[in-house]
Protein backbone atom coordinates (compact mmCIF):
# COMPACT_ATOMS: atom_id res chain seq x y z
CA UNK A 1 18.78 -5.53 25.80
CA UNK A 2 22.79 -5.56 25.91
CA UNK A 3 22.84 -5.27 22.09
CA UNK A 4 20.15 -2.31 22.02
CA UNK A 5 22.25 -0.54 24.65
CA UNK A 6 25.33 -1.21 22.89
CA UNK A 7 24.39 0.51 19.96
CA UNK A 8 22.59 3.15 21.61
CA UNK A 9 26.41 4.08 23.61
CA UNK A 10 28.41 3.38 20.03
CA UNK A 11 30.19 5.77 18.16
CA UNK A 12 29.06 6.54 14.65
CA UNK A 13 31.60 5.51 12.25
CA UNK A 14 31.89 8.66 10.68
CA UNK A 15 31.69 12.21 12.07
CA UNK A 16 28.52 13.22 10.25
CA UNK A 17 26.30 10.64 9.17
CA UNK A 18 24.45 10.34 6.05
CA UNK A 19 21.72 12.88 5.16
CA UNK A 20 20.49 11.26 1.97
CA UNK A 21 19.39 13.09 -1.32
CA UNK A 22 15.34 12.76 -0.14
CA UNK A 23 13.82 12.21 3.32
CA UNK A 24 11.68 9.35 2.51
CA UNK A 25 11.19 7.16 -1.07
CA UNK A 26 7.17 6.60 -1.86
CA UNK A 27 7.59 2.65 -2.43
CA UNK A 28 10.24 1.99 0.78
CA UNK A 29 11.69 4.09 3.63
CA UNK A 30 14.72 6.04 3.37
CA UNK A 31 17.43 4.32 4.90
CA UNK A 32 19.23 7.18 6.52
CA UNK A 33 18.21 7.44 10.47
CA UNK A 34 17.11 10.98 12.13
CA UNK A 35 19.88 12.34 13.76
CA UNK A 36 20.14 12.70 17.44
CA UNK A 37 17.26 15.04 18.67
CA UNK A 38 15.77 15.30 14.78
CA UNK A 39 12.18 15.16 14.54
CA UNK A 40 10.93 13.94 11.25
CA UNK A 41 7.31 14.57 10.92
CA UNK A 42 5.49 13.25 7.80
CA UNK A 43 1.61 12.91 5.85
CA UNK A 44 0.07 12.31 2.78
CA UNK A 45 -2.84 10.69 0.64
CA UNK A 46 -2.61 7.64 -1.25
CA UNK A 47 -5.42 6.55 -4.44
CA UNK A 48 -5.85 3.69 -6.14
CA UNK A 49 -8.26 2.66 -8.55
CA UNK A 50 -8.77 -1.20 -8.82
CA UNK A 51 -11.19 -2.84 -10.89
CA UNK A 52 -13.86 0.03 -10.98
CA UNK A 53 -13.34 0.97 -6.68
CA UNK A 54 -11.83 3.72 -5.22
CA UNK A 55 -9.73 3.43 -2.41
CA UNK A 56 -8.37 6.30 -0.11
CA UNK A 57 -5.58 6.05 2.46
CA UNK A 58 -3.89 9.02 4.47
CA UNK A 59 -0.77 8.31 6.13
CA UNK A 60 0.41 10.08 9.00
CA UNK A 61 4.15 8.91 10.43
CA UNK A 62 6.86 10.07 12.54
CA UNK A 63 10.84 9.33 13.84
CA UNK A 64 12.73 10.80 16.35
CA UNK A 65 16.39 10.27 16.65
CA UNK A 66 17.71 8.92 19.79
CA UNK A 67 21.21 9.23 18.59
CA UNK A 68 23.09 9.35 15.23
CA UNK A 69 22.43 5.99 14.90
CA UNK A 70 19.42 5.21 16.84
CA UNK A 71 16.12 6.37 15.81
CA UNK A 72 12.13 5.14 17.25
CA UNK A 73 9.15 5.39 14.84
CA UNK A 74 5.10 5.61 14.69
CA UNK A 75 2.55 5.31 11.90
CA UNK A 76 -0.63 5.12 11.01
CA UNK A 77 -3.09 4.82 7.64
CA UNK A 78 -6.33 7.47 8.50
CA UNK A 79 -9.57 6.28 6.18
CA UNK A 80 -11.23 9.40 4.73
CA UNK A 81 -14.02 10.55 5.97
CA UNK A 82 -16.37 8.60 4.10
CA UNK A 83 -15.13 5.21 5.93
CA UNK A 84 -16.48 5.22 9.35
CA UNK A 85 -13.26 2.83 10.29
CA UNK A 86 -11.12 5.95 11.01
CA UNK A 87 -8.02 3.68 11.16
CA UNK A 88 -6.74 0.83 8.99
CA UNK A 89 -3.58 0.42 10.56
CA UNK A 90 -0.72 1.39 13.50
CA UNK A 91 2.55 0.73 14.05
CA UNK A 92 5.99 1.34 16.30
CA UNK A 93 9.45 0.50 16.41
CA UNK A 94 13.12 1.22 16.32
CA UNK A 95 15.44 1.30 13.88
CA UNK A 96 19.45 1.30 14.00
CA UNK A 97 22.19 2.01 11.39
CA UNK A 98 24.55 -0.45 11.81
CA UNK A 99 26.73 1.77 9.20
CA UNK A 100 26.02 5.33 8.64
CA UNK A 101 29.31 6.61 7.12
CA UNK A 102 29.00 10.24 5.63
CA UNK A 103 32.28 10.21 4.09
CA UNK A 104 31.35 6.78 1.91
CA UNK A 105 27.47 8.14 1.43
CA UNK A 106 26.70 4.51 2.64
CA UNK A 107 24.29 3.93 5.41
CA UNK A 108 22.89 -0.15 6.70
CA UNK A 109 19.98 -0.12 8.60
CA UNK A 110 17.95 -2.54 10.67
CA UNK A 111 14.80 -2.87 12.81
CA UNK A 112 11.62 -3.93 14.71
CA UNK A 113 7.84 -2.58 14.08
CA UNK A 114 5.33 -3.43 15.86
CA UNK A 115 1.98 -3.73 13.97
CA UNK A 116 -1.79 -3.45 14.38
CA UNK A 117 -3.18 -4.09 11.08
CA UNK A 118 -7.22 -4.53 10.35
CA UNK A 119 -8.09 -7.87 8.59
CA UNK A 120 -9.78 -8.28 5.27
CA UNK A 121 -12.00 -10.97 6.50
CA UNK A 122 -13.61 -9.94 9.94
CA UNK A 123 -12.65 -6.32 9.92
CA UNK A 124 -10.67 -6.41 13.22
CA UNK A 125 -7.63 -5.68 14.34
CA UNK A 126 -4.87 -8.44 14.67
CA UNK A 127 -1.65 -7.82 15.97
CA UNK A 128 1.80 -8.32 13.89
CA UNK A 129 5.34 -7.52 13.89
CA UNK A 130 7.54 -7.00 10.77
CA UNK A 131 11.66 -6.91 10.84
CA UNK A 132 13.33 -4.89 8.14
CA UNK A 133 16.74 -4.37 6.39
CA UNK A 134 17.60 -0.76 4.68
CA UNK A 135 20.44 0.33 2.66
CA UNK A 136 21.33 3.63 0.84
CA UNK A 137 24.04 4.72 -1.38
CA UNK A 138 24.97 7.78 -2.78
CA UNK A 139 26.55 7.91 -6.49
CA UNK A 140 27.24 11.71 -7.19
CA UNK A 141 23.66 13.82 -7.85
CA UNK A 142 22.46 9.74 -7.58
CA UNK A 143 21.10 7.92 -4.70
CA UNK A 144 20.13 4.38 -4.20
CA UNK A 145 17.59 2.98 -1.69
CA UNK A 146 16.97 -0.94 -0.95
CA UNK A 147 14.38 -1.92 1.17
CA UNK A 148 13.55 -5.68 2.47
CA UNK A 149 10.80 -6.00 4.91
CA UNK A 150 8.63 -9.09 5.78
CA UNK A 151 5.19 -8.68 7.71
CA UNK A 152 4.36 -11.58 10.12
CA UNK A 153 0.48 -12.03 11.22
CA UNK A 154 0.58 -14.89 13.57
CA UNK A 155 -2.80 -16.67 13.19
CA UNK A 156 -5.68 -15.16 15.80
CA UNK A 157 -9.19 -15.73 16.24
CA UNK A 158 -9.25 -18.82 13.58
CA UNK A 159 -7.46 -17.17 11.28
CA UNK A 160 -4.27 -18.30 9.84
CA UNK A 161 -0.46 -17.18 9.80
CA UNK A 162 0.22 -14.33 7.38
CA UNK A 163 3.69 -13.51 5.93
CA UNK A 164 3.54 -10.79 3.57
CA UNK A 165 6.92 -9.73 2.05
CA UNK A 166 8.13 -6.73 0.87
CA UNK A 167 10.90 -5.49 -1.53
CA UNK A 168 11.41 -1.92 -2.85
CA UNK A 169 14.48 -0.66 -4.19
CA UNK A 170 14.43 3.72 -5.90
CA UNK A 171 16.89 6.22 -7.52
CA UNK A 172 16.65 9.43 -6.81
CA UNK A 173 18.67 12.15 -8.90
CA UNK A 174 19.26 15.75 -7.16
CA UNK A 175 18.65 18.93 -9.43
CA UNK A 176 19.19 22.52 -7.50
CA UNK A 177 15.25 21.83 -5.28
CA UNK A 178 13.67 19.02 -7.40
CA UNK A 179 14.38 15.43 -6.59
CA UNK A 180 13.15 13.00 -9.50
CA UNK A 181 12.92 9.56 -8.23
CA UNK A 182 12.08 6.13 -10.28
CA UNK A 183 10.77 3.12 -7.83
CA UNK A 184 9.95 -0.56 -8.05
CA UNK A 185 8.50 -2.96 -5.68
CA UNK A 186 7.36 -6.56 -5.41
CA UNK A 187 4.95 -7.43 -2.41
CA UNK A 188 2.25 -9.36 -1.60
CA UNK A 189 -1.25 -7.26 -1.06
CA UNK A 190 -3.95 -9.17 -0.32
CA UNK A 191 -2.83 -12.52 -1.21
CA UNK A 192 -1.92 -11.34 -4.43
CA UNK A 193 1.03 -10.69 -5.64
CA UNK A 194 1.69 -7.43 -7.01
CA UNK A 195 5.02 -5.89 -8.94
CA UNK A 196 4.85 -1.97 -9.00
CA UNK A 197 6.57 0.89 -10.94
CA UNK A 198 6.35 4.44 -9.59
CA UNK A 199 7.85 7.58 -11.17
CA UNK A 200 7.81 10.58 -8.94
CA UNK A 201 8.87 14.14 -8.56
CA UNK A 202 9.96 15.61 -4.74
CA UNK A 203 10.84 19.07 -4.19
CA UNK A 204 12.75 20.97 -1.59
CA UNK A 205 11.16 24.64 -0.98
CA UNK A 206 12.98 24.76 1.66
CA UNK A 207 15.33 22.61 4.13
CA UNK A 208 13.07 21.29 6.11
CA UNK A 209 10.46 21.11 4.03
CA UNK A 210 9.83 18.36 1.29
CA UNK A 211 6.93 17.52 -0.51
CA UNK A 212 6.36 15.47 -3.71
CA UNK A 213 3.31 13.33 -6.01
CA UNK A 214 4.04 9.83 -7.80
CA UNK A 215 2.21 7.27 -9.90
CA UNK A 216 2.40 4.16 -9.36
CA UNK A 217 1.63 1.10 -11.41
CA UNK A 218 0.24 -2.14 -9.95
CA UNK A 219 0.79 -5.45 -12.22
CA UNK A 220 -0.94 -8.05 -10.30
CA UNK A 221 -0.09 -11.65 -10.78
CA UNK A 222 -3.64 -12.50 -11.62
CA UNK A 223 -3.44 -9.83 -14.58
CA UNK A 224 -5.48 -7.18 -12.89
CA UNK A 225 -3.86 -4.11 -13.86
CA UNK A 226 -4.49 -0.35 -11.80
CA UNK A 227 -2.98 2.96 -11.10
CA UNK A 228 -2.94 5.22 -8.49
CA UNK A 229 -1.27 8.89 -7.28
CA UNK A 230 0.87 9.17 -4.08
CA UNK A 231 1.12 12.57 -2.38
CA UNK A 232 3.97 13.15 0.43
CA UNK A 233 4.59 16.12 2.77
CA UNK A 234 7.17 15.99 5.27
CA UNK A 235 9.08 18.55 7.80
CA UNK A 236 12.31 17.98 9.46
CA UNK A 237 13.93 19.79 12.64
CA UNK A 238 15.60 19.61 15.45
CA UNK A 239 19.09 18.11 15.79
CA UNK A 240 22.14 17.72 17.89
């Protein structure tokens, strides 16, 4: 608790922190926190196409900045309407730049979620939590996003421990309102694991609005192969 309000009461190590060339990367989360009193408000649809099924996700998600530094978020992953489920998943958490230097373009993040994630093999919920490590770097028109997450499902109801990892690392190149990005990830989905490549095109109609469609590729370890189309919409405002 000392820590959390330690950081909550530090100054930012530079006088504006870092904005970041896109809000949000498809693959990983943008490293760059809200600012204080920024509202980041965010949805989309997600398809993939696996061995002959169809499968349908929309993601709705939001942050709020506490301070420059400090930010809390919430998620969840809607079914269509076609899956009675409604929800497949829900999560919360904070997140904290330990380094959020605007003059550099560099910005170190950490933090906490909180997870309610529906299993594969009795269709309930089980509870989680999964700790995370950002980093972004700007380069010019270039900027560079790491991600390193690792989801922990302590074993409930008979079931065993989980531990799903998660590494994502994108480029994003600014031209005038379009933001090309390139994106790879390794994770585990479903006890497989899974590399993918995602090329993607974001746009920026206006400043506070961003929207933007990928494709990513899924190379499973088992040889499996699939593709599928990411759509993002997100509006920012608010602010010190």
């Amino acid at each position: 608790m000392m820590v959390l309000l330690g950081l909550l009461s530090a100054p930012a190590l530079a006088a504006d922190g870092v904005e970041g060339r896109v809000q949000e990367f498809f693959l990983g989360d943008g490293a760059a926190p809200q600012q204080q009193r920024q509202v980041q408000l965010g949805t989309g649809l997600e398809w993939t196409r696996q061995e002959g099924d169809t499968r349908f996700e929309l993601p709705v998600f939001a942050e709020y900045g506490l301070s420059d530094r400090v930010q809390v978020e919430a998620s969840v992953a809607l079914t269509t309407p076609e899956d009675p489920r409604g929800l497949d998943s829900a999560e919360a958490g904070v997140g904290w730049a330990l380094i959020n230097d605007g003059r550099r373009g560099f910005t170190l993040s950490v933090g906490m979620d909180l997870l309610a994630t529906r299993d594969a093999v009795d269709d309930r919920f089980r509870p989680g939590f999964e700790p995370y490590l950002l980093a972004y770097q700007d380069v010019g028109p270039l900027g560079f996003n790491l991600q390193l997450k690792a989801e922990e499902l302590p074993g409930v109801r008979g079931l065993g421990g989980e531990l799903h990892p998660d590494f994502a690392a994108g480029a994003v190149l600014e031209l005038g309102p379009l933001r090309p990005t390139v994106e790879a990830a390794w994770r585990d989905e479903d006890g497989t694991s899974t590399v993918l490549l995602a090329p993607g095109l974001l746009a920026h109609p206006a400043k506070s609005l961003e929207l933007g469609v990928a494709v990513p590729w899924r190379l499973h370890a088992d040889g499996a192969r699939d593709v599928g189309v990411m759509g993002m919409l997100i509006w920012q405002g608010g602010g010190a």
